[in-house]
Protein backbone atom coordinates (compact mmCIF):
# COMPACT_ATOMS: atom_id res chain seq x y z
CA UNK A 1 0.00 0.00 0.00
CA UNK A 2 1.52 3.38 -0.96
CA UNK A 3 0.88 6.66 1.08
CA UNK A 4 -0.21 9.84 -0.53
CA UNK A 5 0.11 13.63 0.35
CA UNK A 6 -2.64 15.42 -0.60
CA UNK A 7 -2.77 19.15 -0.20
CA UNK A 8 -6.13 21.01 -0.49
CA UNK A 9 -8.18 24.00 0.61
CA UNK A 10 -8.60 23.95 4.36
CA UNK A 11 -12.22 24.42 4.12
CA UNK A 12 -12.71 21.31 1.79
CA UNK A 13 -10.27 19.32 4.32
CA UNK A 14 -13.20 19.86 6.99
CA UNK A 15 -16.10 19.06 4.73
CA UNK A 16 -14.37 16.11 4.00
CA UNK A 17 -13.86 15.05 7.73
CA UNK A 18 -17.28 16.14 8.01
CA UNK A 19 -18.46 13.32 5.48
CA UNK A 20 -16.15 10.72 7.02
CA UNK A 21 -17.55 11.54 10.55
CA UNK A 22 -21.77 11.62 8.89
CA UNK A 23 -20.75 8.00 7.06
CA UNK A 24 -18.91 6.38 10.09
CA UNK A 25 -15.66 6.08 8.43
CA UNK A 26 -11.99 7.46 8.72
CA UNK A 27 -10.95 10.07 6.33
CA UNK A 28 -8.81 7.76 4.47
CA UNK A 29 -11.36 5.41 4.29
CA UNK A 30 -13.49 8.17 2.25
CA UNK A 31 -10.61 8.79 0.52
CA UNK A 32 -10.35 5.65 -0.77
CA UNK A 33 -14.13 4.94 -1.46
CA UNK A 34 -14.07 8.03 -3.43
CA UNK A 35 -11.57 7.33 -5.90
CA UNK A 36 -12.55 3.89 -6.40
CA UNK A 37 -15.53 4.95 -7.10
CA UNK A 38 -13.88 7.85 -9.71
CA UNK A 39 -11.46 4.74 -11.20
CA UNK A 40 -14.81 2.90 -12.08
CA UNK A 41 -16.30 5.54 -14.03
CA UNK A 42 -13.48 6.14 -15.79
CA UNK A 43 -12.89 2.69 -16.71
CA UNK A 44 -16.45 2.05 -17.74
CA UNK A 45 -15.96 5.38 -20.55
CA UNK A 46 -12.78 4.08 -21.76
CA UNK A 47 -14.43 0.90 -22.46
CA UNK A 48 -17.42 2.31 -23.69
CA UNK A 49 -14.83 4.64 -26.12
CA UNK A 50 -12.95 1.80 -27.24
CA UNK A 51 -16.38 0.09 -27.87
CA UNK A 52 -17.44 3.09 -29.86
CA UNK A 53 -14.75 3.89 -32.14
CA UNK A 54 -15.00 -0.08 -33.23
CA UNK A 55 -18.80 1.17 -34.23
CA UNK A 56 -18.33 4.54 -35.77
CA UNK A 57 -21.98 5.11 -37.41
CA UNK A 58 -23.36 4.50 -33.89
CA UNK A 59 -20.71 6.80 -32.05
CA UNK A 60 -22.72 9.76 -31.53
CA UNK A 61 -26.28 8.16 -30.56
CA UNK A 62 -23.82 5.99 -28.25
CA UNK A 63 -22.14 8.75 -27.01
CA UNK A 64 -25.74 10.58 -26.53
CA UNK A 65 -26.91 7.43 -23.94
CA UNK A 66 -23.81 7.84 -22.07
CA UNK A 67 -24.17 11.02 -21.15
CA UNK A 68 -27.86 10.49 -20.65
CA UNK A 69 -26.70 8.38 -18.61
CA UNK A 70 -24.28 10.58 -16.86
CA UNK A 71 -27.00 12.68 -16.17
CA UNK A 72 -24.87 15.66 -18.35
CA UNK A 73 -27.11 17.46 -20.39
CA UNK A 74 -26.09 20.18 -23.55
């Protein structure tokens, strides 16, 4: 397991303890949940990219759903 330093505002330092403390979890525990979380979303649009480009008439309605699915809206 690595360590990381992480600097950030001080205000979003205590919002952050502030979730940890509502959830019942340490900070790096959070932490952690957070960017797995962050990790699978990326993961699941470089897969759906990779799936996409093999498609390319179907790219932009496919592209369309995922953000639909995002919730993103333009």
């Amino acid at each position: 397991m690595s360590a990381l330093t992480l600097r950030m505002p001080d205000h979003k330092h205590e919002r952050l303890k502030a979730m940890a403390e509502q959830r019942g979890v340490s900070l790096a525990r959070l932490l952690d949940e957070l960017t797995t979380q962050a990790l699978v979303e990326f993961d699941t649009e470089t897969r759906f990219m990779l799936r996409a480009a093999r498609g390319d008439e179907r790219t932009e309605r496919g592209l369309e759903l995922l953000r639909i699915a995002q919730g993103i809206s333009e």
